[in-house]
N, C-alpha and C. Protein backbone atom coordinates (compact mmCIF):
# COMPACT_ATOMS: atom_id res chain seq x y z
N UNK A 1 72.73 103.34 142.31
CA UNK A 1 73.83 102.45 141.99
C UNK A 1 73.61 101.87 140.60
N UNK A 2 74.50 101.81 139.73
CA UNK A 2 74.12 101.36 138.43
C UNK A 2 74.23 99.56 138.35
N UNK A 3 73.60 99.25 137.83
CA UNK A 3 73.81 98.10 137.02
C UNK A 3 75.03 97.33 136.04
N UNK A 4 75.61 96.73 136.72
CA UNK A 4 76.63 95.90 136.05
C UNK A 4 76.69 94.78 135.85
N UNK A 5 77.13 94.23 134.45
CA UNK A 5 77.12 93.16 134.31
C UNK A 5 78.57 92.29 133.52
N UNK A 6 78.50 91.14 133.76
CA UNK A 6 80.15 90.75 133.46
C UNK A 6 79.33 89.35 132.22
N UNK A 7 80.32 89.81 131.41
CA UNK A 7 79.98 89.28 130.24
C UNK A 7 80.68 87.40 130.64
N UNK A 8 79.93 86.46 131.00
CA UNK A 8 79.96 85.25 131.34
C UNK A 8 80.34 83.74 130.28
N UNK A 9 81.31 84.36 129.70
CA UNK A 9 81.00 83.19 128.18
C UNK A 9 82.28 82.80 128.38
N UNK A 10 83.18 82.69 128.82
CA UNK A 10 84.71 82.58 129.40
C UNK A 10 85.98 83.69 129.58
N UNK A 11 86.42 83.64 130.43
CA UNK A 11 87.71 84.33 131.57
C UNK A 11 87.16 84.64 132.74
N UNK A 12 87.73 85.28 133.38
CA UNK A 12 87.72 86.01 134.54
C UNK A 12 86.74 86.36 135.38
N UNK A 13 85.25 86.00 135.01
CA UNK A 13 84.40 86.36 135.37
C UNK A 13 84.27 86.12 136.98
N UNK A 14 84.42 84.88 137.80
CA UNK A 14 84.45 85.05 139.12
C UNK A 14 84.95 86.30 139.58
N UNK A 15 86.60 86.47 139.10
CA UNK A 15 87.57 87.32 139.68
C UNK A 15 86.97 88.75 139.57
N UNK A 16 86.33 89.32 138.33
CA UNK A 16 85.61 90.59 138.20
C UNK A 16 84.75 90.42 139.22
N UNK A 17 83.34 89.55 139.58
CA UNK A 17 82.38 89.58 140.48
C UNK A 17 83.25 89.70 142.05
N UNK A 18 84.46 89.28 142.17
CA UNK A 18 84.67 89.47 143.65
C UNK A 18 85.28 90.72 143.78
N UNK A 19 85.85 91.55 143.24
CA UNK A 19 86.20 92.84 143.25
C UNK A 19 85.35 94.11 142.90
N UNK A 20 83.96 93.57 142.10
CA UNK A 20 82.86 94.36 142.34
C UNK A 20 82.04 94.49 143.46
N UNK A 21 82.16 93.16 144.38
CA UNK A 21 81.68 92.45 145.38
C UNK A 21 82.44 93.01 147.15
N UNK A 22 83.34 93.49 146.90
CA UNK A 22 84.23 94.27 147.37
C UNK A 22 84.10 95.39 148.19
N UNK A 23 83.69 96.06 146.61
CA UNK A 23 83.40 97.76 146.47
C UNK A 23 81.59 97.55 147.22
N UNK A 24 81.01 96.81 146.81
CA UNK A 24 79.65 96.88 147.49
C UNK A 24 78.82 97.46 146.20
N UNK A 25 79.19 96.59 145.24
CA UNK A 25 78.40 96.78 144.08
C UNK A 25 77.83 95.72 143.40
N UNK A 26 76.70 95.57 143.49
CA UNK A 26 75.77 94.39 143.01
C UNK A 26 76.55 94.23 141.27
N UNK A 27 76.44 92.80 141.24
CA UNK A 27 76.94 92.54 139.50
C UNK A 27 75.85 91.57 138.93
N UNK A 28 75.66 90.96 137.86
CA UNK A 28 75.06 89.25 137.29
C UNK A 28 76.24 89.08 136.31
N UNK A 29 75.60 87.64 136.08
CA UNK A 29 76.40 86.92 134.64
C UNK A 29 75.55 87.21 133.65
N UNK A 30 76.25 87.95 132.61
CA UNK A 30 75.89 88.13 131.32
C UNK A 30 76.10 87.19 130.32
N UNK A 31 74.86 86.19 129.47
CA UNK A 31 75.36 85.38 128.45
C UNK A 31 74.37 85.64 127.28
N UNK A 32 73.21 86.45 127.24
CA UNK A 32 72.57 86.49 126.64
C UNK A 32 72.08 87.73 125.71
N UNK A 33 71.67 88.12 124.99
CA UNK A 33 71.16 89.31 124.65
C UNK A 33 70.19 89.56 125.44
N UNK A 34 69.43 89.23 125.96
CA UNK A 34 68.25 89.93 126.73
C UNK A 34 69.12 90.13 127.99
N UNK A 35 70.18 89.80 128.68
CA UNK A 35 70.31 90.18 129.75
C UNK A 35 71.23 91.14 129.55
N UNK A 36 71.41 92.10 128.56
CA UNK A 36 72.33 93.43 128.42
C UNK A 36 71.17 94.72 128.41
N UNK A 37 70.01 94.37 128.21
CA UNK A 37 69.04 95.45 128.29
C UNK A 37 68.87 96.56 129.48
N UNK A 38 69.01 95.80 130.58
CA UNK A 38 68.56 96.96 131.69
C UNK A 38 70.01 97.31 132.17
N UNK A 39 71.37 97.43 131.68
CA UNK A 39 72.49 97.32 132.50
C UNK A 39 72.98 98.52 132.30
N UNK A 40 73.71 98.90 133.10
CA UNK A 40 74.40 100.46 132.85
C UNK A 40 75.75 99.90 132.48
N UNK A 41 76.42 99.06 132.71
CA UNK A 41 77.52 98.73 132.64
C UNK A 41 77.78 97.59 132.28
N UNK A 42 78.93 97.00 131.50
CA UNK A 42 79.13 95.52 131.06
C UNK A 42 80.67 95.36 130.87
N UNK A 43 81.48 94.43 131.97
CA UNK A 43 82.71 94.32 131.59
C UNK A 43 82.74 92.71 130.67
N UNK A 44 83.97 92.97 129.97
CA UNK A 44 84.23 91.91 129.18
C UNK A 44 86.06 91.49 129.53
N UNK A 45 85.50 90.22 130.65
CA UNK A 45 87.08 90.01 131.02
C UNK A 45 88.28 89.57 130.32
N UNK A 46 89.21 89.14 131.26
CA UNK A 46 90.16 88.59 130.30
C UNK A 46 90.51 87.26 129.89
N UNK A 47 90.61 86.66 129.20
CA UNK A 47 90.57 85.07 128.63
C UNK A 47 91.26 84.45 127.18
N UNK A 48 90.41 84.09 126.31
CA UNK A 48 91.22 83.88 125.41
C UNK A 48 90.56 84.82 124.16
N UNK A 49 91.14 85.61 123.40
CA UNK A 49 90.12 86.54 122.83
C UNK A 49 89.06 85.68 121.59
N UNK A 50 89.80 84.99 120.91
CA UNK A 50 89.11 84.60 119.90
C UNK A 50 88.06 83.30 120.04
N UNK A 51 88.16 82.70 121.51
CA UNK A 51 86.77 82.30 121.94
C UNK A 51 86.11 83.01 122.64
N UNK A 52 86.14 84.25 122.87
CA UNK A 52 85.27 85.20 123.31
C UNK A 52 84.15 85.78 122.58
N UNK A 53 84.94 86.07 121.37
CA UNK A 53 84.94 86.99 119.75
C UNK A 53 83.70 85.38 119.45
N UNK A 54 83.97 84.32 119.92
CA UNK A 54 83.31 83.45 118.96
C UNK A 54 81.96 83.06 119.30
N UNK A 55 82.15 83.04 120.72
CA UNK A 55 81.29 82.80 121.67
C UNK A 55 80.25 84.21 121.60
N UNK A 56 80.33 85.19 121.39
CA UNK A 56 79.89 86.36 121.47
C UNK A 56 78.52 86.62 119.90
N UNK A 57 79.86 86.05 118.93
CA UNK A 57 78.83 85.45 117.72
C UNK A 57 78.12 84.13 117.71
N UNK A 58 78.15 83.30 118.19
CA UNK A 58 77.25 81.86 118.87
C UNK A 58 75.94 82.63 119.48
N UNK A 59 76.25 83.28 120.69
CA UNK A 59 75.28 83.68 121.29
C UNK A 59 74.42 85.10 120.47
N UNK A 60 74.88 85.27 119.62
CA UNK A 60 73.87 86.56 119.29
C UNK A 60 73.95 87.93 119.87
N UNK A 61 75.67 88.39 120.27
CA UNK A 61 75.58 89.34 121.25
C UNK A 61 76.36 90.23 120.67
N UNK A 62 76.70 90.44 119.38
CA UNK A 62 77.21 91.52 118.63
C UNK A 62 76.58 92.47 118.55
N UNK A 63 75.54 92.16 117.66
CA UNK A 63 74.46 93.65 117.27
C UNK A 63 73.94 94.43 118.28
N UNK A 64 73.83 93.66 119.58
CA UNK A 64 73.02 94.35 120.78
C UNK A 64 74.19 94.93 121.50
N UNK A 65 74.90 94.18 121.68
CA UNK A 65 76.44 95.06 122.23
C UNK A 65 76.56 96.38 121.66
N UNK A 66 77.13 96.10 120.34
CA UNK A 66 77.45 97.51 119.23
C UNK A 66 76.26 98.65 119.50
N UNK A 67 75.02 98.28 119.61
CA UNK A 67 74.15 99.27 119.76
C UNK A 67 74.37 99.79 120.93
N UNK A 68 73.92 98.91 121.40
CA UNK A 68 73.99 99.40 123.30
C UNK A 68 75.15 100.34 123.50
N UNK A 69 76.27 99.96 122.91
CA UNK A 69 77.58 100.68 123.49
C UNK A 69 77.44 102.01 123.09
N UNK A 70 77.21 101.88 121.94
CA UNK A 70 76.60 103.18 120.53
C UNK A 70 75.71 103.87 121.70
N UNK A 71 74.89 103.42 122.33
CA UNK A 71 73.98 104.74 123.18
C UNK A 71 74.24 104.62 124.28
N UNK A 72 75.28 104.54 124.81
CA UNK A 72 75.65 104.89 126.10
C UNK A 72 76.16 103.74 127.00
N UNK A 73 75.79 102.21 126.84
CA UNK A 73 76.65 101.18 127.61
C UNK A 73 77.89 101.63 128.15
N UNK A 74 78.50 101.71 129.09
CA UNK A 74 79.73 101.79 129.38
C UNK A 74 79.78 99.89 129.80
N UNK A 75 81.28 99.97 128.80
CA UNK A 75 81.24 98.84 128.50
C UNK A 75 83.35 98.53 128.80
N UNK A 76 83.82 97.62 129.83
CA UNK A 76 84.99 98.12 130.16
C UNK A 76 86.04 96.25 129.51
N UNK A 77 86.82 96.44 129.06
CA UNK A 77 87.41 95.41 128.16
C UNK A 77 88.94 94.89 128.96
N UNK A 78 89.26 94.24 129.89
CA UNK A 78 90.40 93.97 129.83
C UNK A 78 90.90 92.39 129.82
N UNK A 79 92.25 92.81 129.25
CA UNK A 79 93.00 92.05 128.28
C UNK A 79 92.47 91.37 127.00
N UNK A 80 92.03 90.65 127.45
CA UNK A 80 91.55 89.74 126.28
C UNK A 80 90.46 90.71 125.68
N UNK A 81 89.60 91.36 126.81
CA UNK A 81 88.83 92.57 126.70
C UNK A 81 88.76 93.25 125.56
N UNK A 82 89.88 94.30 125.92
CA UNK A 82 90.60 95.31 125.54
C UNK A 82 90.51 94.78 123.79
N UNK A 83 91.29 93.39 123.51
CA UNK A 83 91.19 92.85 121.72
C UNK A 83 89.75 92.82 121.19
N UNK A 84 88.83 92.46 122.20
CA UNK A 84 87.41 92.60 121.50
C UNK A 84 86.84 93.64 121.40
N UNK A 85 86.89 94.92 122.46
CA UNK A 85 86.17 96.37 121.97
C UNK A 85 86.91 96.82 121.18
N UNK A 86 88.15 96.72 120.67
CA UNK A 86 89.10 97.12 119.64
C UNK A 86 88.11 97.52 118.55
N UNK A 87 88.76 98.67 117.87
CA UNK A 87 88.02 98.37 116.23
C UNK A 87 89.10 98.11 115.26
N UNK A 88 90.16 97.89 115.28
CA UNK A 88 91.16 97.11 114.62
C UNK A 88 91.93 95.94 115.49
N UNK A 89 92.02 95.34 114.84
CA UNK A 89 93.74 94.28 115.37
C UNK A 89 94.74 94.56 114.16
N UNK A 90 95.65 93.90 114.29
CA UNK A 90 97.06 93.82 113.68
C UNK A 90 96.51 92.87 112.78
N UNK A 91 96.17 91.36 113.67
CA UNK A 91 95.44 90.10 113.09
C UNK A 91 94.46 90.20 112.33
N UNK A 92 94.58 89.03 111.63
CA UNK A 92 93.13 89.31 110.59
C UNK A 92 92.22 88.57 111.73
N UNK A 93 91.96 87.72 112.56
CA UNK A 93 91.04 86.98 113.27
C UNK A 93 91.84 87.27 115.10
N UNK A 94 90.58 87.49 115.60
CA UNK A 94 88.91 87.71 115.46
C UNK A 94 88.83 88.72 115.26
N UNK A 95 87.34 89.28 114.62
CA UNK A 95 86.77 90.21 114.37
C UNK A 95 86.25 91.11 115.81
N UNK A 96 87.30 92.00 115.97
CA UNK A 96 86.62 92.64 117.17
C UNK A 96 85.51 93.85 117.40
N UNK A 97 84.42 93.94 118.58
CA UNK A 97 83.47 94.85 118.18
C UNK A 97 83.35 96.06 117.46
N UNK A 98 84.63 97.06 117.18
CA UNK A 98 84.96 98.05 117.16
C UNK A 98 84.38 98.89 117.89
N UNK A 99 84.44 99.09 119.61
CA UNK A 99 83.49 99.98 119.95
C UNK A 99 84.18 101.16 120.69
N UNK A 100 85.77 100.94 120.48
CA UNK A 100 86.90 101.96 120.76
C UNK A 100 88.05 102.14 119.50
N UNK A 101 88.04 103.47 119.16
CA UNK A 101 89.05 103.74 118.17
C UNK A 101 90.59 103.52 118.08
N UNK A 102 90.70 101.96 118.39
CA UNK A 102 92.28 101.70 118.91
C UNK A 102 92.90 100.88 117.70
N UNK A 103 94.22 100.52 117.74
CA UNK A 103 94.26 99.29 116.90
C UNK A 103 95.12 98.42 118.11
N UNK A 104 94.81 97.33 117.90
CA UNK A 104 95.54 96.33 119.26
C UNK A 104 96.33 95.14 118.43
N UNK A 105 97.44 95.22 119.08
CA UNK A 105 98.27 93.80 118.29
C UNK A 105 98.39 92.44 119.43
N UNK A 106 97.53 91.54 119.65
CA UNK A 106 97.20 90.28 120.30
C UNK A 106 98.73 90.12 121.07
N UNK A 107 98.68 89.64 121.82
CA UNK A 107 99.91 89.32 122.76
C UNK A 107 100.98 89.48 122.66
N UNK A 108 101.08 90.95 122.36
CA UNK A 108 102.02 91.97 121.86
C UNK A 108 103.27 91.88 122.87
N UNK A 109 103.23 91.73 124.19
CA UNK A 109 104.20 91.91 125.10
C UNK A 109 104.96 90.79 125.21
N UNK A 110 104.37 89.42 125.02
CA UNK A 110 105.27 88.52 124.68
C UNK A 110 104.08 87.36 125.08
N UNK A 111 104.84 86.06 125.16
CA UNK A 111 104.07 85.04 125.65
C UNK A 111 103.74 84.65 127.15
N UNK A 112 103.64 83.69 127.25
CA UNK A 112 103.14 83.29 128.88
C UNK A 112 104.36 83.72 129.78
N UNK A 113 105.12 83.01 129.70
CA UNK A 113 106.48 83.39 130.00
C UNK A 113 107.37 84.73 130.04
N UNK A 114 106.50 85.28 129.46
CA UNK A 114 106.57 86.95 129.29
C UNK A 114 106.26 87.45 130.36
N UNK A 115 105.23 87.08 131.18
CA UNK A 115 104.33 88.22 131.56
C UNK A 115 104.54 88.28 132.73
N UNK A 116 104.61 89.70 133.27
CA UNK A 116 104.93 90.61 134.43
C UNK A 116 104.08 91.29 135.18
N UNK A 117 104.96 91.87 136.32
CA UNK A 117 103.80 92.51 137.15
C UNK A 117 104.82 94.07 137.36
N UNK A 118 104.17 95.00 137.61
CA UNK A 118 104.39 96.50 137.47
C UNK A 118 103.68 97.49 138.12
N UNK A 119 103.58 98.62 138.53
CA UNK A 119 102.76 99.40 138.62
C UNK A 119 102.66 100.78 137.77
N UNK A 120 101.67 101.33 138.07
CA UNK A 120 101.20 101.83 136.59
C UNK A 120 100.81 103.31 137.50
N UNK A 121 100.42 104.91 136.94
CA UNK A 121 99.90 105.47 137.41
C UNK A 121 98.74 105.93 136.32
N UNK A 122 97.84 105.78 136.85
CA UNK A 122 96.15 106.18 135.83
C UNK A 122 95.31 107.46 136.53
N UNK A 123 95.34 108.06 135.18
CA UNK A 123 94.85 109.44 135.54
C UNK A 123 93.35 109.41 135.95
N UNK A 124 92.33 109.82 136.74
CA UNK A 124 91.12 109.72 137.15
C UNK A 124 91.08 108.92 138.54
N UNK A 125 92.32 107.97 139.00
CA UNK A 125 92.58 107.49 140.23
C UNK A 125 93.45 108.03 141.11
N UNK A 126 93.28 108.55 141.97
CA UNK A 126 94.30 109.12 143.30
C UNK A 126 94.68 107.87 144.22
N UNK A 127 95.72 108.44 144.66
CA UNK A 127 96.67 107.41 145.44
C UNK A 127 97.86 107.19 145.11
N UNK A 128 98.57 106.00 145.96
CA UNK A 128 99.36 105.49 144.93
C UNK A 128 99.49 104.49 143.23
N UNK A 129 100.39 104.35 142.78
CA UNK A 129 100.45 104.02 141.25
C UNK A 129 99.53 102.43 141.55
N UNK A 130 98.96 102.12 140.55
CA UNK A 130 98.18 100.98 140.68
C UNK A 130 98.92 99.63 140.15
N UNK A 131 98.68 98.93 140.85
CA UNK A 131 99.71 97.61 140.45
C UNK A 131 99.00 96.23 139.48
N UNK A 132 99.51 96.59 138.51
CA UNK A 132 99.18 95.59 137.02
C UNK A 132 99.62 94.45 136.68
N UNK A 133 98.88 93.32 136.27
CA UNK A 133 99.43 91.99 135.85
C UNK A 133 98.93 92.34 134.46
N UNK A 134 100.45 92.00 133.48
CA UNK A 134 100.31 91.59 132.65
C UNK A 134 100.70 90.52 131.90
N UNK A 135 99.29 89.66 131.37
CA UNK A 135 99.41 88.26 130.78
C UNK A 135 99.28 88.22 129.71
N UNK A 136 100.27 88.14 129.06
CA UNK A 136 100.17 87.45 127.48
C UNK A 136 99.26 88.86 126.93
N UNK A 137 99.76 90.08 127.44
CA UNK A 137 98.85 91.14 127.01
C UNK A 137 98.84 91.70 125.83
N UNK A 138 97.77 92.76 125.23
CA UNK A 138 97.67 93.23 124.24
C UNK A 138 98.60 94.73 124.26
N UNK A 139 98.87 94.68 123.27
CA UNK A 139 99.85 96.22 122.76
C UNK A 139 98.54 97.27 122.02
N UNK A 140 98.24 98.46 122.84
CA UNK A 140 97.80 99.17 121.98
C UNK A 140 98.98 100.33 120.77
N UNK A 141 98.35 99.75 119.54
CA UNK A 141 99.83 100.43 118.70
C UNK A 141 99.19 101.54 117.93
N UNK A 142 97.82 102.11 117.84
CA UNK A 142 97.44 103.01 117.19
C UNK A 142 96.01 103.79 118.23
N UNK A 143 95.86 104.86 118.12
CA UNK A 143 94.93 105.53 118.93
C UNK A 143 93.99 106.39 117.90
N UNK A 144 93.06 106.25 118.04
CA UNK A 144 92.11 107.44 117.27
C UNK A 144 92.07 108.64 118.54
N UNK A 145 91.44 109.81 117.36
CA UNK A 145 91.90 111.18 118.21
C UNK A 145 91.11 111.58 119.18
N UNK A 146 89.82 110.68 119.14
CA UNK A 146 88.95 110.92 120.41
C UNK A 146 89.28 110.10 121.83
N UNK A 147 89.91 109.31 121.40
CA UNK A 147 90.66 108.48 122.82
C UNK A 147 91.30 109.06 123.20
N UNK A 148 90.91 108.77 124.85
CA UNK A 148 91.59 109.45 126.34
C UNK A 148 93.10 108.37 126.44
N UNK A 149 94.11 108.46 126.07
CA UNK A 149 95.43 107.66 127.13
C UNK A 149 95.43 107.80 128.68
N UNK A 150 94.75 106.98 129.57
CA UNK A 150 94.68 107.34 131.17
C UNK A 150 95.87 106.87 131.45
N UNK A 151 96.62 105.89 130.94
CA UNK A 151 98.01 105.57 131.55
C UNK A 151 98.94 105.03 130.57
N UNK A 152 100.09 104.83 130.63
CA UNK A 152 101.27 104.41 129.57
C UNK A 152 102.23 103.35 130.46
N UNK A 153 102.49 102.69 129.78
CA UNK A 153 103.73 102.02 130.51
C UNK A 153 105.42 101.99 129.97
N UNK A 154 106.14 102.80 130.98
CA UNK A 154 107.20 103.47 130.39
C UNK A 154 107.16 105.19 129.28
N UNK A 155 106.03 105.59 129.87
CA UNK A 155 105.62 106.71 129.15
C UNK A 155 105.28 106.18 127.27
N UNK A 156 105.05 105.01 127.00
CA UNK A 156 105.39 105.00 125.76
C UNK A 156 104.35 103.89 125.34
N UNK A 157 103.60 103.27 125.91
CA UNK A 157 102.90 101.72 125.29
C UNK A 157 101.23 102.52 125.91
N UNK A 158 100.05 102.98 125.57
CA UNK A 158 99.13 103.02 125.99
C UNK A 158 98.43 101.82 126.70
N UNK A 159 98.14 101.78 128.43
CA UNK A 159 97.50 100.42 128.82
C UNK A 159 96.39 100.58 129.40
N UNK A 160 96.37 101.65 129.39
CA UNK A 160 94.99 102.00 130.31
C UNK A 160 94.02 103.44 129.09
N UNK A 161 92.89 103.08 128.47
CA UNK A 161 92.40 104.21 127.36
C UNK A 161 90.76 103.91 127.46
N UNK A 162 90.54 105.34 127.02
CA UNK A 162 88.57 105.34 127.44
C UNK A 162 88.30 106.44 126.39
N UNK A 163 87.45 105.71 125.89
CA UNK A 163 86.46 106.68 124.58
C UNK A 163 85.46 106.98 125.28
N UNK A 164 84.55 107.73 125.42
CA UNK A 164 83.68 108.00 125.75
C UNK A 164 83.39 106.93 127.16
N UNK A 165 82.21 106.24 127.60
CA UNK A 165 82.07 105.57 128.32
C UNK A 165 82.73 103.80 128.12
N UNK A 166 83.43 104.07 126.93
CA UNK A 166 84.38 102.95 126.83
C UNK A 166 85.38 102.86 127.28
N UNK A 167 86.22 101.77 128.42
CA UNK A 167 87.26 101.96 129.02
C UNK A 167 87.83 100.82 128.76
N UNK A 168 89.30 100.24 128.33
CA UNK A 168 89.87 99.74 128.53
C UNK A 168 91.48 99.30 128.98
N UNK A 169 91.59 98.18 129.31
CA UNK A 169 93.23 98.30 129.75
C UNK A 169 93.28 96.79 129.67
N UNK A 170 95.14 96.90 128.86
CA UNK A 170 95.42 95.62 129.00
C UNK A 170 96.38 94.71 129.58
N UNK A 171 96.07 94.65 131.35
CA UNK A 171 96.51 94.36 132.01
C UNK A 171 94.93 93.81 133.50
N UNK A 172 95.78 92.54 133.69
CA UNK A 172 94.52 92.37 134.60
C UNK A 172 94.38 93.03 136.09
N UNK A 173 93.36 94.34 136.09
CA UNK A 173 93.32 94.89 137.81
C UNK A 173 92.58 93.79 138.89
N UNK A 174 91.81 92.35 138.00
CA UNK A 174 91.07 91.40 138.76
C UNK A 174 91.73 90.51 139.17
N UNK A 175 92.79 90.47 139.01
CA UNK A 175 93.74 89.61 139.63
C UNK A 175 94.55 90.53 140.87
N UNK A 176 94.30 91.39 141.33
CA UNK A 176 95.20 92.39 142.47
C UNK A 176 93.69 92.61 143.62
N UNK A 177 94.56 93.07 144.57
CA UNK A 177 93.51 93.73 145.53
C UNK A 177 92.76 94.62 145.67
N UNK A 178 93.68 95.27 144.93
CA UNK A 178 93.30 96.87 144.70
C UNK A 178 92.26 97.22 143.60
N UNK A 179 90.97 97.67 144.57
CA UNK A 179 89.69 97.85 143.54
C UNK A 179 89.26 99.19 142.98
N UNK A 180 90.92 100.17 142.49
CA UNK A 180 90.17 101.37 142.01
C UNK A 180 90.39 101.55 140.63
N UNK A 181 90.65 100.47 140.02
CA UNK A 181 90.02 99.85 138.70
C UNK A 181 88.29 100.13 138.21
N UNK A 182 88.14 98.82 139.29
CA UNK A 182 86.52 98.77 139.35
C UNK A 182 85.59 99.75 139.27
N UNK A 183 86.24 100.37 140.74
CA UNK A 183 85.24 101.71 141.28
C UNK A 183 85.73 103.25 140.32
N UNK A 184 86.48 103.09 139.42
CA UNK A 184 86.17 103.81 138.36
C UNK A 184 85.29 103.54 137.37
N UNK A 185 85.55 102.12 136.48
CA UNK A 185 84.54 101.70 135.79
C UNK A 185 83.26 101.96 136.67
N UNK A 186 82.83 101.71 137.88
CA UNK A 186 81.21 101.82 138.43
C UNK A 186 80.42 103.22 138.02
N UNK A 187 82.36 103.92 138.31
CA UNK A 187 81.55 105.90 138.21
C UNK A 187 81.36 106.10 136.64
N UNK A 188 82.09 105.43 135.97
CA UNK A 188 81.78 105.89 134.26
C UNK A 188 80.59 105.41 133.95
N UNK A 189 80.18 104.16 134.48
CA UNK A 189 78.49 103.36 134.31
C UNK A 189 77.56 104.13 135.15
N UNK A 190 77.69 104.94 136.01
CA UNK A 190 76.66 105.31 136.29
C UNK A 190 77.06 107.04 136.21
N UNK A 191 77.68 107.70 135.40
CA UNK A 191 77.67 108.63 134.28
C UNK A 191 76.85 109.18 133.59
């Protein structure tokens, strides 16, 4: 069983641990650089991005991230996520890790008041279509050519995309019941 860990510096982090918790997959709280060393896996939930982005540089967890991801971390980003493994934004602030070849435009879909719920179909999951909250979400508006599109919304907005053992989507699956979100990210971490 691999090792996962949920990056603990603010969002979602309960909500990720109970849907890993679920599946019957051990998780910790990640706040430190030493506690990304032994992990196969590291999600980065959803919250506010640019105290994430800030909090991430406070704590000293850039360089070890970027590496780690660089050799194999599977490392899974949503919403707020999704803006920090970015290697572009639209925005000039925050500086996101670049550890997926995307460009993301910050709460692209609209504001609070915007945000909807939908279902989605993502390629690598069987069943029926998976059902998505999206909050104040990110727009992916550019793709590099090594990125996978696992799902679109309306055939046309990328929301669900994975580089290598990088996966993200920007829509929250930790807010739903349905844990084959998760238990994909588990199979790409222990990959």
């Amino acid at each position: 069983m691999p090792k996962i860990g949920i990056l603990a510096i603010q969002g979602d982090v309960r909500e990720h641990g109970l849907m890993l918790s679920a599946i019957g997959q051990q998780w910790e709280e990640v706040r430190l650089p030493s506690q990304l060393y032994d992990l196969d896996g590291l999600i980065i939930p959803g919250g506010e991005s640019t105290t994430i982005v800030q909090m991430i540089d406070t704590y000293d967890l850039r360089i070890p991230l970027q590496s780690l991801a660089t050799n194999g971390l599977a490392v899974w980003g949503t919403c707020a996520g999704m803006i920090v493994v970015a290697k572009k934004l639209s925005d000039r602030k925050p500086v996101p890790l670049g550890l997926i070849d995307i460009e993301v435009s910050r709460n692209a879909f609209g504001r609070q008041i915007d945000s909807f719920e939908t279902t989605v179909t993502i390629t690598g999951i069987d069943g029926p279509p998976v059902h998505a909250v999206f909050i104040r979400a990110p727009q992916v508006i550019n793709v590099g050519p090594n990125v996978d599109v696992l799902s679109t919304l309306g055939n046309e907005d990328p929301v669900v995309i994975r580089e290598n053992k990088i996966l993200a989507t920007s829509f929250h699956p930790e807010l739903t019941h349905d844990t084959r979100m998760h238990e994909l990210f588990v199979r790409i971490a222990g990959s």
